[in-house]
N, C-alpha and C. Protein backbone atom coordinates (compact mmCIF):
# COMPACT_ATOMS: atom_id res chain seq x y z
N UNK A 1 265.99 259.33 198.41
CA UNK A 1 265.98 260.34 199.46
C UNK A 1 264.96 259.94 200.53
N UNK A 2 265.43 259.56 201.75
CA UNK A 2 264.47 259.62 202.61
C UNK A 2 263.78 260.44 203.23
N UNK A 3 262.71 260.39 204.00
CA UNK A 3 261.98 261.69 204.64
C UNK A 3 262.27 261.91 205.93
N UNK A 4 262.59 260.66 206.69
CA UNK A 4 263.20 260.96 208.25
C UNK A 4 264.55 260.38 208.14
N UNK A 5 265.50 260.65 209.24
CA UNK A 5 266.62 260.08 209.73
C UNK A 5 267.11 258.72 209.51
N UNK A 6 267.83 258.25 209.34
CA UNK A 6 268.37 256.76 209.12
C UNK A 6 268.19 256.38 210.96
N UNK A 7 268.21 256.95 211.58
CA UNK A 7 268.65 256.52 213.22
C UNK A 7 267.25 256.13 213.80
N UNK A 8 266.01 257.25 213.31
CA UNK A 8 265.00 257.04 213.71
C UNK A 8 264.17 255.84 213.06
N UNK A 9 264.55 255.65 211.84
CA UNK A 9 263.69 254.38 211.21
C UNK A 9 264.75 253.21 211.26
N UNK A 10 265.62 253.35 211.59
CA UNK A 10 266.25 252.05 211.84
C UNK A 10 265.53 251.69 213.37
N UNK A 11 265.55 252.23 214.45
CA UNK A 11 265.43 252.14 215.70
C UNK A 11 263.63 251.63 215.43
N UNK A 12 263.09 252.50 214.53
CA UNK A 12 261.82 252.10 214.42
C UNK A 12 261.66 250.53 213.99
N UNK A 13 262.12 250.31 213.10
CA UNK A 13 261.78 248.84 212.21
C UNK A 13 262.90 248.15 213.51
N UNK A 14 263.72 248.10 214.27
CA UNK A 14 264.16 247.44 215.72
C UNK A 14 262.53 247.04 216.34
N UNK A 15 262.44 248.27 216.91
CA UNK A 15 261.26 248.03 217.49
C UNK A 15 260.00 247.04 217.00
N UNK A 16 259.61 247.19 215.77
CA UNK A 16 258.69 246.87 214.57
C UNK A 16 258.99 245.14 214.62
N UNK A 17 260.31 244.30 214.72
CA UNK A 17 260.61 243.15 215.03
C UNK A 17 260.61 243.11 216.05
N UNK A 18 260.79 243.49 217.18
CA UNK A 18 260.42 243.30 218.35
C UNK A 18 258.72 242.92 218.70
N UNK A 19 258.17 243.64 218.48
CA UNK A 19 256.94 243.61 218.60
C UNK A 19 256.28 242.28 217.75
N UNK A 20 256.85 242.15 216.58
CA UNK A 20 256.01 241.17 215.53
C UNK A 20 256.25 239.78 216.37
N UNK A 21 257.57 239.56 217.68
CA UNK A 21 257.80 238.56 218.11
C UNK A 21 256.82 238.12 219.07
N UNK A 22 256.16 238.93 219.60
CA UNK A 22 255.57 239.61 220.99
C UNK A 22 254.03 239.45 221.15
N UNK A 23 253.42 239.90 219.69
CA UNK A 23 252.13 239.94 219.54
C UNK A 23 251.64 239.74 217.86
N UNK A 24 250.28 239.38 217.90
CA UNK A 24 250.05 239.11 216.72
C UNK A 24 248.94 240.34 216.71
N UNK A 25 249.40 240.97 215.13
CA UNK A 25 248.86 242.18 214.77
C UNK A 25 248.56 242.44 213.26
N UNK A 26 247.74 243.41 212.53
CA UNK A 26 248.08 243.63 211.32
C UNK A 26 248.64 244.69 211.55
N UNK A 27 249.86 245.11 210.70
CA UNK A 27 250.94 246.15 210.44
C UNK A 27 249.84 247.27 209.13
N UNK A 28 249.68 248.25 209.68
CA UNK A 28 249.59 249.27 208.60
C UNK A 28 249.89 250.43 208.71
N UNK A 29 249.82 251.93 208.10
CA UNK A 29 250.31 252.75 208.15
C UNK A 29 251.72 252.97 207.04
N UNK A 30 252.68 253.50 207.87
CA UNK A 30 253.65 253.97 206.36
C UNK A 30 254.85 252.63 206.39
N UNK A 31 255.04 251.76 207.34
CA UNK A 31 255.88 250.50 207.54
C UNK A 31 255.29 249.48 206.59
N UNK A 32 253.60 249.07 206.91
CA UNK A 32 253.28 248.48 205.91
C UNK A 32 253.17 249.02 204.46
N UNK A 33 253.15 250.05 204.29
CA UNK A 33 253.12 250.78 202.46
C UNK A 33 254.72 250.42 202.28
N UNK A 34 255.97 250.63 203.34
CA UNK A 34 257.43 250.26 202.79
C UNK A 34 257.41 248.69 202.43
N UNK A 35 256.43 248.08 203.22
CA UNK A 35 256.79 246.46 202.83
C UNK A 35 256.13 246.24 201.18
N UNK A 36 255.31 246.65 200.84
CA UNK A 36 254.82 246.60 199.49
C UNK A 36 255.24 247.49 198.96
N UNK A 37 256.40 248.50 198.52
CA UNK A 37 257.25 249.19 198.20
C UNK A 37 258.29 249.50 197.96
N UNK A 38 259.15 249.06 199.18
CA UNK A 38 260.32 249.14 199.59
C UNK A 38 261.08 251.03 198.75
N UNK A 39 260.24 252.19 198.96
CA UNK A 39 260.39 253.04 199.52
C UNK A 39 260.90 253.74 200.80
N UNK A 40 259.63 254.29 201.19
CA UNK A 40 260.22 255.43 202.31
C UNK A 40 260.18 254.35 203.56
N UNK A 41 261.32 254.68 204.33
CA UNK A 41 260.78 254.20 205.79
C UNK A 41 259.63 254.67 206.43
N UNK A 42 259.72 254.28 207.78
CA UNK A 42 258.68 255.14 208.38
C UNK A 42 259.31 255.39 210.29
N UNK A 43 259.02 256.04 210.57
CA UNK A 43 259.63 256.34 211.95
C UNK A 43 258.68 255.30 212.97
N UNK A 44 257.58 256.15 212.58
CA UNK A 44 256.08 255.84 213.74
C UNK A 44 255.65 254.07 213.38
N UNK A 45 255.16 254.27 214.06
CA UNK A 45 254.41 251.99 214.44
C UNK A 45 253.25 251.76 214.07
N UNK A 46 252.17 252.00 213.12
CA UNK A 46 250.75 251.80 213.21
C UNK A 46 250.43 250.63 213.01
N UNK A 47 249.30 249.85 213.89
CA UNK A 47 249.21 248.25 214.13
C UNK A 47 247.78 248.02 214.58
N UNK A 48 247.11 247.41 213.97
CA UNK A 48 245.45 246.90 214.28
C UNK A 48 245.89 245.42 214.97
N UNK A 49 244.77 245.32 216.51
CA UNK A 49 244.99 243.90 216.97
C UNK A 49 244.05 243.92 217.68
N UNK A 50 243.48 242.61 218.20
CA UNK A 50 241.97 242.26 218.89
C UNK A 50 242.18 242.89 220.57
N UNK A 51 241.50 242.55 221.19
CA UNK A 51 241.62 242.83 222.67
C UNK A 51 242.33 241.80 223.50
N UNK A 52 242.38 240.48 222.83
CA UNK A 52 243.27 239.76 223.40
C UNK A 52 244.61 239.76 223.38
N UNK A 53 245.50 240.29 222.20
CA UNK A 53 246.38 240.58 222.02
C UNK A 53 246.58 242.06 223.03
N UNK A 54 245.34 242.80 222.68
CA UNK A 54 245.69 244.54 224.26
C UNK A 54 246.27 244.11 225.00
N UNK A 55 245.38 243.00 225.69
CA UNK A 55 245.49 243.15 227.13
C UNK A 55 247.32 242.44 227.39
N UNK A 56 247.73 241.49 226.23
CA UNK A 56 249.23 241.07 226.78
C UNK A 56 249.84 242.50 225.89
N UNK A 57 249.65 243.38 225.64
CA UNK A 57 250.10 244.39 225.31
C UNK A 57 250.45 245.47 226.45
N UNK A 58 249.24 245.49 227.29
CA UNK A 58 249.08 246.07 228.40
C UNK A 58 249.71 245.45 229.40
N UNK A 59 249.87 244.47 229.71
CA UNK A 59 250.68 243.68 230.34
C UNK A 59 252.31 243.79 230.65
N UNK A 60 253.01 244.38 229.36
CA UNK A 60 253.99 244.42 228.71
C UNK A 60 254.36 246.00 229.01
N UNK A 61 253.18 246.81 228.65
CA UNK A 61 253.78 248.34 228.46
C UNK A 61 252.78 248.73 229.08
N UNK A 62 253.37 250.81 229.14
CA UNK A 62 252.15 251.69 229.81
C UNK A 62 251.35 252.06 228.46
N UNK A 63 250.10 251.38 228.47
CA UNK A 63 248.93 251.39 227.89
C UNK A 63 247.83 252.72 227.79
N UNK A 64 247.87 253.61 226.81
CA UNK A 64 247.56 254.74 227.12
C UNK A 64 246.21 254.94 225.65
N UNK A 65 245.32 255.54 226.39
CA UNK A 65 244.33 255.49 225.53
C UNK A 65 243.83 256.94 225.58
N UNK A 66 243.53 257.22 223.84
CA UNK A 66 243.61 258.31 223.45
C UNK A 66 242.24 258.76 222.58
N UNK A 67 241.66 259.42 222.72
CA UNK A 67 240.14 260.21 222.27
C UNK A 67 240.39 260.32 220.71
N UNK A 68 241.60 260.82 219.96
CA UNK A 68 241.60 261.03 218.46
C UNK A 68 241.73 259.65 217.86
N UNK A 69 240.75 259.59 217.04
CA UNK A 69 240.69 258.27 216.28
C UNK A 69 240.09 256.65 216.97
N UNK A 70 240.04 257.49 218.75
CA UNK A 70 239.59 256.23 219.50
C UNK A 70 240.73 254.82 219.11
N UNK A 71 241.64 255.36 219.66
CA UNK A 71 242.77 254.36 219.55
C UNK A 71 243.71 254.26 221.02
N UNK A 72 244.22 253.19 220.67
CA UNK A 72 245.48 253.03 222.20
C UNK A 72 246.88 253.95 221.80
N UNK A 73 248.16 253.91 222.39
CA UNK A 73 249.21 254.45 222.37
C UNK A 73 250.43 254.06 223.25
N UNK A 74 251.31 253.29 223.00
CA UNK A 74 252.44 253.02 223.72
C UNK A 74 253.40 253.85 222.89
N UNK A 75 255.08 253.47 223.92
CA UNK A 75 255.96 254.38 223.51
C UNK A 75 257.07 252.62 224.03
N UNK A 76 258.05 253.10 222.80
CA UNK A 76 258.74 251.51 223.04
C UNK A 76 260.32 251.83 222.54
N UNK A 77 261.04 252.23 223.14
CA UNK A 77 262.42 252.90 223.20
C UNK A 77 262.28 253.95 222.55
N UNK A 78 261.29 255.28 222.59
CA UNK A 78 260.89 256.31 221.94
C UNK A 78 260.29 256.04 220.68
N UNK A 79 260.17 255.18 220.55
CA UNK A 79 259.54 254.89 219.20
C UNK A 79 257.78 254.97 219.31
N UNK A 80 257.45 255.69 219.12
CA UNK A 80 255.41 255.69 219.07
C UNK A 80 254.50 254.54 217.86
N UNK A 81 254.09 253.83 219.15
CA UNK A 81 253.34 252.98 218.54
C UNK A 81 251.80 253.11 218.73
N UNK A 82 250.92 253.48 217.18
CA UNK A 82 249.78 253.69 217.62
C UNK A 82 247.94 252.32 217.27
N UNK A 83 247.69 252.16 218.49
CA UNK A 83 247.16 250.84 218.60
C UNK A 83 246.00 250.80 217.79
N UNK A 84 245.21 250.44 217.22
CA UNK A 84 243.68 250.06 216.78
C UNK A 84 242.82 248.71 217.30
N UNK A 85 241.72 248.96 217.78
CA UNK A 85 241.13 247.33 217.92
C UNK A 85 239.47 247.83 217.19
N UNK A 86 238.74 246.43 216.88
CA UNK A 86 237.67 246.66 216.52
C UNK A 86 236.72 246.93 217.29
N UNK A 87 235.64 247.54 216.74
CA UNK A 87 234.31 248.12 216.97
C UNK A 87 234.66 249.57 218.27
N UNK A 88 235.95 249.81 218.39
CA UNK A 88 236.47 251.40 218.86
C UNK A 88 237.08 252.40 218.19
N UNK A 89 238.17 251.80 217.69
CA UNK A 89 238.88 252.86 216.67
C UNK A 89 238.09 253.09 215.73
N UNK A 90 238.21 254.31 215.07
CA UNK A 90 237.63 255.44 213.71
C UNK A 90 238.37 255.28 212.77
N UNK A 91 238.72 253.80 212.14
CA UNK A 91 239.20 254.34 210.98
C UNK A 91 238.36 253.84 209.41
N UNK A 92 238.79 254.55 208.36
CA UNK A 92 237.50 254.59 207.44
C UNK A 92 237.43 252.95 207.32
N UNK A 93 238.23 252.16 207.17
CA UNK A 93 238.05 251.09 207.27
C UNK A 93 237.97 250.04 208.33
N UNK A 94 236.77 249.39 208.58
CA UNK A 94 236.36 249.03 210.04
C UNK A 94 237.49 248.18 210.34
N UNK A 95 237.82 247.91 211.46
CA UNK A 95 239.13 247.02 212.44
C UNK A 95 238.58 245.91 211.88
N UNK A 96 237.85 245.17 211.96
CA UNK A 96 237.09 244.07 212.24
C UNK A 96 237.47 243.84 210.67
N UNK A 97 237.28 244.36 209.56
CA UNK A 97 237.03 243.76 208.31
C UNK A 97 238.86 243.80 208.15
N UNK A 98 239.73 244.46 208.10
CA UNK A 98 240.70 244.71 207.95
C UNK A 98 241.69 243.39 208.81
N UNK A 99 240.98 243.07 210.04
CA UNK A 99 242.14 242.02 210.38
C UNK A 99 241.39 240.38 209.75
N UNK A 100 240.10 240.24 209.03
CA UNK A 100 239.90 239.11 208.20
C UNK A 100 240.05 239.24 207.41
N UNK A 101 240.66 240.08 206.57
CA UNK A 101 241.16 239.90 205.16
C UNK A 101 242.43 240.43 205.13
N UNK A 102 243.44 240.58 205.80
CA UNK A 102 244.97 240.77 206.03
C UNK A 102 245.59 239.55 204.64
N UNK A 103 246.59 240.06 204.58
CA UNK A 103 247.86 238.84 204.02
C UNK A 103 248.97 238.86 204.06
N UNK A 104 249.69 237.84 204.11
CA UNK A 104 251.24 237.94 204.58
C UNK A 104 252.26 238.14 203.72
N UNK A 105 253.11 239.56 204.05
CA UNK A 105 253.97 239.63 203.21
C UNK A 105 255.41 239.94 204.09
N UNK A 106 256.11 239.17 204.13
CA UNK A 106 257.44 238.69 204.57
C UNK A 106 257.55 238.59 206.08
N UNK A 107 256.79 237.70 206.47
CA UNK A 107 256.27 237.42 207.71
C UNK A 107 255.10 238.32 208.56
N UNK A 108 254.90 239.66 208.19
CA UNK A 108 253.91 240.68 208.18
C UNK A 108 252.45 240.38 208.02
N UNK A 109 251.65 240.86 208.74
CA UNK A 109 250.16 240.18 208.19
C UNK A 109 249.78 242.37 208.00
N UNK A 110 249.51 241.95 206.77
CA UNK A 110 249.15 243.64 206.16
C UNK A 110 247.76 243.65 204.85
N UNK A 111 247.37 244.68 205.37
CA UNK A 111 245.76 244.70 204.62
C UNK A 111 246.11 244.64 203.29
N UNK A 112 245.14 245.00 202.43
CA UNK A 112 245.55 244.90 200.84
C UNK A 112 245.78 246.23 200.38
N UNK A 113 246.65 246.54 199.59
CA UNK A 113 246.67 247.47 198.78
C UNK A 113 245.35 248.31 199.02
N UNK A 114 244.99 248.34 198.41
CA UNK A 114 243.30 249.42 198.61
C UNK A 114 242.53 249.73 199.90
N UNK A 115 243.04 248.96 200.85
CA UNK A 115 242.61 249.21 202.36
C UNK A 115 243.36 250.23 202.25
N UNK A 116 245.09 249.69 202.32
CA UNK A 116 246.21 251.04 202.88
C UNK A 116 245.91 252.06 202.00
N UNK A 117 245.42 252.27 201.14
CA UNK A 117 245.40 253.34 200.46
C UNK A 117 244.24 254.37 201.02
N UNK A 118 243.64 253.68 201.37
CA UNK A 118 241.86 254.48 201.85
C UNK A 118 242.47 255.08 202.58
N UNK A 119 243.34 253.85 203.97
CA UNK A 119 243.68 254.32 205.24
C UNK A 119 244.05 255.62 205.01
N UNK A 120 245.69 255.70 204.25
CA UNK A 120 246.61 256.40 204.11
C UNK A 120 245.81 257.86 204.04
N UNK A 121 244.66 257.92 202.85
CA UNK A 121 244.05 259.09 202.76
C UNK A 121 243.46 259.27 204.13
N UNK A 122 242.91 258.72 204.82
CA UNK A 122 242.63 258.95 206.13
C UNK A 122 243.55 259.98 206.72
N UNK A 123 244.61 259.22 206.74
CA UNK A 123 245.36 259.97 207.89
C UNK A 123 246.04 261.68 206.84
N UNK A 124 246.08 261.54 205.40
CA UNK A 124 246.80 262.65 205.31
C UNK A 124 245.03 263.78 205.12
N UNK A 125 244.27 263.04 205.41
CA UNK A 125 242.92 264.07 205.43
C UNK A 125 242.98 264.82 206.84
N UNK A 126 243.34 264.15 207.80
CA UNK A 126 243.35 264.80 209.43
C UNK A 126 244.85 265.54 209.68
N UNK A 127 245.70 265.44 208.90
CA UNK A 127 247.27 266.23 208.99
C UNK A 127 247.10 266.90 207.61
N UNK A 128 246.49 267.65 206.80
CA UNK A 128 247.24 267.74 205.57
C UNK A 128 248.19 269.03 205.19
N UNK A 129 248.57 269.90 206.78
CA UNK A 129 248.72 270.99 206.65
C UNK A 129 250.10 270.17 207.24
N UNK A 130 250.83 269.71 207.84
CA UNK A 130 251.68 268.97 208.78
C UNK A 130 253.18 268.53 207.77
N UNK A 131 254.26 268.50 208.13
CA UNK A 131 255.15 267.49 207.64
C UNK A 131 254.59 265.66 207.69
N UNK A 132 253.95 265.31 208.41
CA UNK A 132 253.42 264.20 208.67
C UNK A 132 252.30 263.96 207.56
N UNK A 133 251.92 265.53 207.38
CA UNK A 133 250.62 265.36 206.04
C UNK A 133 251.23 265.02 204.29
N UNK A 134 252.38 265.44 204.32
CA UNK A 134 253.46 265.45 203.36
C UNK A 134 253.91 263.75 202.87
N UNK A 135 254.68 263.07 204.35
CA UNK A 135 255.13 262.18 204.07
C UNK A 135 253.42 260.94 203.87
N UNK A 136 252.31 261.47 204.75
CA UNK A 136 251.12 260.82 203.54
C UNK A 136 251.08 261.06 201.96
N UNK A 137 251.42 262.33 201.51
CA UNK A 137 251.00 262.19 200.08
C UNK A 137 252.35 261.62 199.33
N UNK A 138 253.79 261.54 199.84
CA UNK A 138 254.67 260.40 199.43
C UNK A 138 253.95 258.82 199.42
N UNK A 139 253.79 258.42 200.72
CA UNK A 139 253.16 256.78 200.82
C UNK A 139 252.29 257.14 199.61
N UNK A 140 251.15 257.94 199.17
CA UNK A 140 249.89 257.40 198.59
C UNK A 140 250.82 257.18 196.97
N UNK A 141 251.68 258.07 196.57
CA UNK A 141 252.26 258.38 195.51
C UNK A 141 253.39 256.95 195.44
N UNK A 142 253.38 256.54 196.23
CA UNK A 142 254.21 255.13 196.15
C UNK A 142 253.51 253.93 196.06
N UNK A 143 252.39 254.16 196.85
CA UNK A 143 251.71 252.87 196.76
C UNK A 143 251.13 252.59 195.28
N UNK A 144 250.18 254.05 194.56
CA UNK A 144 250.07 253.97 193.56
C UNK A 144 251.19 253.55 192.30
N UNK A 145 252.32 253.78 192.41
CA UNK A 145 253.09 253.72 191.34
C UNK A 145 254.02 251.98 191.74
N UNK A 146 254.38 251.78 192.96
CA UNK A 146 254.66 250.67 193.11
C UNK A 146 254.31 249.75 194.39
N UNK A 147 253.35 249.56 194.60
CA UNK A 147 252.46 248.94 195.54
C UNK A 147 251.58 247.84 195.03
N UNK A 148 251.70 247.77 193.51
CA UNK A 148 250.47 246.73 193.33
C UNK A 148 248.85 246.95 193.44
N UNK A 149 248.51 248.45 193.67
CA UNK A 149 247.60 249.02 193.53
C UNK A 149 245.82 248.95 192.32
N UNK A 150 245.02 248.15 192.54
CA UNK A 150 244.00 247.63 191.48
C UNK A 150 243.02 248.56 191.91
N UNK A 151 243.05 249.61 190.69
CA UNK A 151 242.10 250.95 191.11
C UNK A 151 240.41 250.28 191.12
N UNK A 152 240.48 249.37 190.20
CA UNK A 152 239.12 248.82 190.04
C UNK A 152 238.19 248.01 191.56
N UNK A 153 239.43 247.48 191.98
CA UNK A 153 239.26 247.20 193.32
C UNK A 153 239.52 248.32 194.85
N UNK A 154 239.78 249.17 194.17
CA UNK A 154 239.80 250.73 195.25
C UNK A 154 238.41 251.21 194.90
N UNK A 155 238.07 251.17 193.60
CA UNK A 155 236.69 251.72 193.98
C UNK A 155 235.32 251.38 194.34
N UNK A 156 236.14 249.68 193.94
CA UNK A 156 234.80 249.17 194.33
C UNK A 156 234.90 248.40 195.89
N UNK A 157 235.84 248.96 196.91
CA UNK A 157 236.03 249.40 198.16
C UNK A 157 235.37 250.73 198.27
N UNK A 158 235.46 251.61 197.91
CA UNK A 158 235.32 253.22 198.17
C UNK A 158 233.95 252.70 198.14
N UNK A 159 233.18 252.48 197.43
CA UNK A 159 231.64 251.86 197.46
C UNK A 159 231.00 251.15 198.18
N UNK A 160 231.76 250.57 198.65
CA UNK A 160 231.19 249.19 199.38
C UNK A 160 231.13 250.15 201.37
N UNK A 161 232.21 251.04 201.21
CA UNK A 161 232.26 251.60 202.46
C UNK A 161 231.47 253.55 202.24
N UNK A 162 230.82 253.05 201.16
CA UNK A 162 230.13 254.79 201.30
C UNK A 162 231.45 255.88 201.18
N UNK A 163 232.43 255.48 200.59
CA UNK A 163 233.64 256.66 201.07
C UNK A 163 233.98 257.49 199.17
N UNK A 164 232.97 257.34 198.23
CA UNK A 164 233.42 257.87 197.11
C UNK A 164 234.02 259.20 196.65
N UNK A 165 234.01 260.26 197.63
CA UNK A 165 234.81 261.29 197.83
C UNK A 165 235.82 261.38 197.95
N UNK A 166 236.58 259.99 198.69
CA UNK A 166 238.17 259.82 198.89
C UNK A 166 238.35 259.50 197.04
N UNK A 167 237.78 259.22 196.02
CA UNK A 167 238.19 259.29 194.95
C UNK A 167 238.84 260.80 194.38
N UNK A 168 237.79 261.40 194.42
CA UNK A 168 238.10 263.35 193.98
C UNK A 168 239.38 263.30 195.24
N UNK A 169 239.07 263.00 196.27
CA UNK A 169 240.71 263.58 196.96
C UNK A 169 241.83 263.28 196.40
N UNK A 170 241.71 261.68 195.66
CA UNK A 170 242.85 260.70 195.33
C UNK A 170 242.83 261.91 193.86
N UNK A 171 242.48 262.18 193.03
CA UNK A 171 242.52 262.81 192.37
C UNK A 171 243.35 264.17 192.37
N UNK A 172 243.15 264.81 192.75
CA UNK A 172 243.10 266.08 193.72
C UNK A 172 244.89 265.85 194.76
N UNK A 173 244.98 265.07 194.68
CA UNK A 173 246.41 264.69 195.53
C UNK A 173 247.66 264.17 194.43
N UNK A 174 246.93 263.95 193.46
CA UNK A 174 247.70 263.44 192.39
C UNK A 174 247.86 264.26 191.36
N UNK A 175 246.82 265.39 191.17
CA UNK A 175 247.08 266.76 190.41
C UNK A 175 248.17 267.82 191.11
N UNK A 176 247.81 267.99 192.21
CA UNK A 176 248.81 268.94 192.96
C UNK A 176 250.17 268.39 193.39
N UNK A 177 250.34 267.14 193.11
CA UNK A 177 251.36 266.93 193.87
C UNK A 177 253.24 267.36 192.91
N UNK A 178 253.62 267.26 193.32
CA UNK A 178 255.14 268.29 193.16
C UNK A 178 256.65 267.54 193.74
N UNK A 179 257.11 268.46 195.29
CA UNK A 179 257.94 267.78 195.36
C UNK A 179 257.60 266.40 195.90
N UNK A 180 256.87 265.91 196.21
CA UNK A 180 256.81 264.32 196.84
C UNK A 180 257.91 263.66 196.16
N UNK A 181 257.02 263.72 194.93
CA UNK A 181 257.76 263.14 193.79
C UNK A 181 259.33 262.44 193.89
N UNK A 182 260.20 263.70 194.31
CA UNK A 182 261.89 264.07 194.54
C UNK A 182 261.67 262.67 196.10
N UNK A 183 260.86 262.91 196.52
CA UNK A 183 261.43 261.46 197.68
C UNK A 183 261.18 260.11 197.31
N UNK A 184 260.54 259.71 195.96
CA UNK A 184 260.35 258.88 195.65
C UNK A 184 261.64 258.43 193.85
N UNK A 185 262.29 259.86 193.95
CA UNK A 185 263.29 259.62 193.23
C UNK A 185 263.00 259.85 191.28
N UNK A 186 261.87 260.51 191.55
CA UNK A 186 261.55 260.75 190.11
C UNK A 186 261.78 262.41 190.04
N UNK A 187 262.13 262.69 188.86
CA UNK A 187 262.63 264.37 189.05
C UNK A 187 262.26 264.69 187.77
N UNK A 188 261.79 263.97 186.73
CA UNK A 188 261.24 264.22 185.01
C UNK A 188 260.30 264.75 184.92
N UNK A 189 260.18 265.58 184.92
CA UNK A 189 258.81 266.34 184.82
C UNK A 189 258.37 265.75 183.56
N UNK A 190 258.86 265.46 182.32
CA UNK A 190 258.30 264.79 181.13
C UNK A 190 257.34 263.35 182.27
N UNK A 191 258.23 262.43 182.96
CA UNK A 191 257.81 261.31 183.31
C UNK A 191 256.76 261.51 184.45
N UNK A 192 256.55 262.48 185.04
CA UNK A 192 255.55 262.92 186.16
C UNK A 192 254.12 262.97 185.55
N UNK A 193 254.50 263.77 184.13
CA UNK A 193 252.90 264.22 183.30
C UNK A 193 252.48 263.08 183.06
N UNK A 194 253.36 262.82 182.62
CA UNK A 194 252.64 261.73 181.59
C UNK A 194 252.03 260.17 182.57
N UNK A 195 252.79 259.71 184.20
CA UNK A 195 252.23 259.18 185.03
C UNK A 195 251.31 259.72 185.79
N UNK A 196 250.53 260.60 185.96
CA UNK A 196 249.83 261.52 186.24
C UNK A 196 248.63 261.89 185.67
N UNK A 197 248.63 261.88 183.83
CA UNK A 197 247.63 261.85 183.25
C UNK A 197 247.30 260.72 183.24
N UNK A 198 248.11 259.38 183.17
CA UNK A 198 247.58 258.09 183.17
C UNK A 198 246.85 257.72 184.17
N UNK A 199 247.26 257.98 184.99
CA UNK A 199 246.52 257.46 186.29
C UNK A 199 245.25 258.03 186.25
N UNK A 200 245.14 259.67 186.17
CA UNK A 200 243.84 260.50 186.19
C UNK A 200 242.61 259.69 185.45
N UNK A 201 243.35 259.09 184.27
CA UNK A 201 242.12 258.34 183.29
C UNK A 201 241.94 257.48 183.41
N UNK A 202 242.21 256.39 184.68
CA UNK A 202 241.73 255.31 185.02
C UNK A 202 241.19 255.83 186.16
N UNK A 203 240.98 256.83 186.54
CA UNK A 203 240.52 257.30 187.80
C UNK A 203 239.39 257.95 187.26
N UNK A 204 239.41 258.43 186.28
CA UNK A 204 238.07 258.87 185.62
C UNK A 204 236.44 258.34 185.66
C-alpha cells in the first residue's frame, strides 16, 4: 500500500533522475530510505550539496531560500525539492559530516543508515501532528525493519552528536505505532508484538 499517488512519485523519482544527471548531491529524506528499502515512495526531493553545486543549481532554477531549517527550495515540474548545504542548514546531523561519509547505492550517494534515521526523526519531530508526520513514522518503521539498520552504531551516533533523547523518541514511536504498520504490509498483530518487543530490547 502506498502513501501517495502512483502519478506523484512516479513524476517525483522523473525528476529525482533528472537532477542526479545535473548535479552532484547526497539524496536523503524518504527517496533515500526507498533506496535502502524499496518500500514507500516518496513524492518530495530532499538533497544535501556544497555551494558549488548551489550556485549551478541556481543557475538552472528559481532558487528560493527559506528561514525553516535554514535551507534552499526549488520547484521542478511541481515536484518540491528541498536543498541543504553545510555550516547553514539545521539539521541534527551537520551537512558537512553527512556529505564525507555518504555511500553509493545504485548510482545514489546516500548517508548511512543511522544518519537517515536521526534525520528522519528530525523531520517527524517538527510535523508530528501532519500526514507528512505519519508517512515519517512509516520511513522510520521501514528503515528499522528493512534498511540494514546497526542500533549499536545509532547510538553510538546519538552520542557522538549529543542527541540521546532521539533514543526515548525512537522508542516511544515504536510503542505507539499502529496503522503505519498496514503501509508497510504487515497486518499480524501476533508479528507486530513480537517485532516490537525485540527491537525495544536492543534499544534498552
Amino acid at each position: 500500500m502506498e502513501f501517495w499517488n502512483d502519478i506523484a512519485t512516479d513524476r517525483s523519482w522523473e525528476v529525482l533522475i533528472r537532477l542526479k544527471k545535473e548535479f552532484d548531491f547526497v539524496l536523503i529524506g524518504g527517496w533515500a530510505i526507498y533506496l535502502y528499502t524499496k518500500t514507500l515512495k516518496s513524492k518530495d526531493i530532499d538533497i544535501i550539496t556544497d555551494f558549488e553545486a548551489l550556485d549551478n543549481i541556481k543557475n538552472r532554477y528559481r532558487l528560493k531560500k527559506t528561514a525553516f531549517l535554514r535551507k534552499y527550495e526549488i520547484a521542478v515540474e511541481g515536484i518540491s525539492v528541498d536543498i541543504y548545504v553545510p555550516f547553514y542548514s539545521k539539521l541534527a546531523v551537520p551537512t558537512n559530516i553527512i556529505l564525507k561519509n555518504s555511500v553509493t547505492r545504485e548510482g545514489f550517494r546516500l548517508p548511512s543508515p543511522e544518519t537517515l534515521l536521526v534525520l528522519k526523526q528530525q523531520a517527524e519531530r517538527d510535523r508530528r501532528d501532519s500526514v507528512k508526520g505519519q508517512k515519517d513514522r512509516v520511513d522510520i518503521l521501514s528503515l528499522l525493519l528493512k534498511g540494514g539498520v546497526n542500533l549499536d552504531k545509532y547510538s553510538a551516533l546519538l552520542k557522538e552528536l549529543s542527541l540521546q533523547d532521539y533514543k526515548k523518541q525512537l522508542k516511544e514511536t515504536i510503542t505507539a505505532a499502529r496503522k503505519e504498520f498496514a503501509y508497510l504490509g504487515i497486518t499480524d498483530p501476533r508479528k507486530i508484538k513480537l517485532w516490537k518487543r525485540e527491537l525495544l530490547e536492543k534499544l534498552a
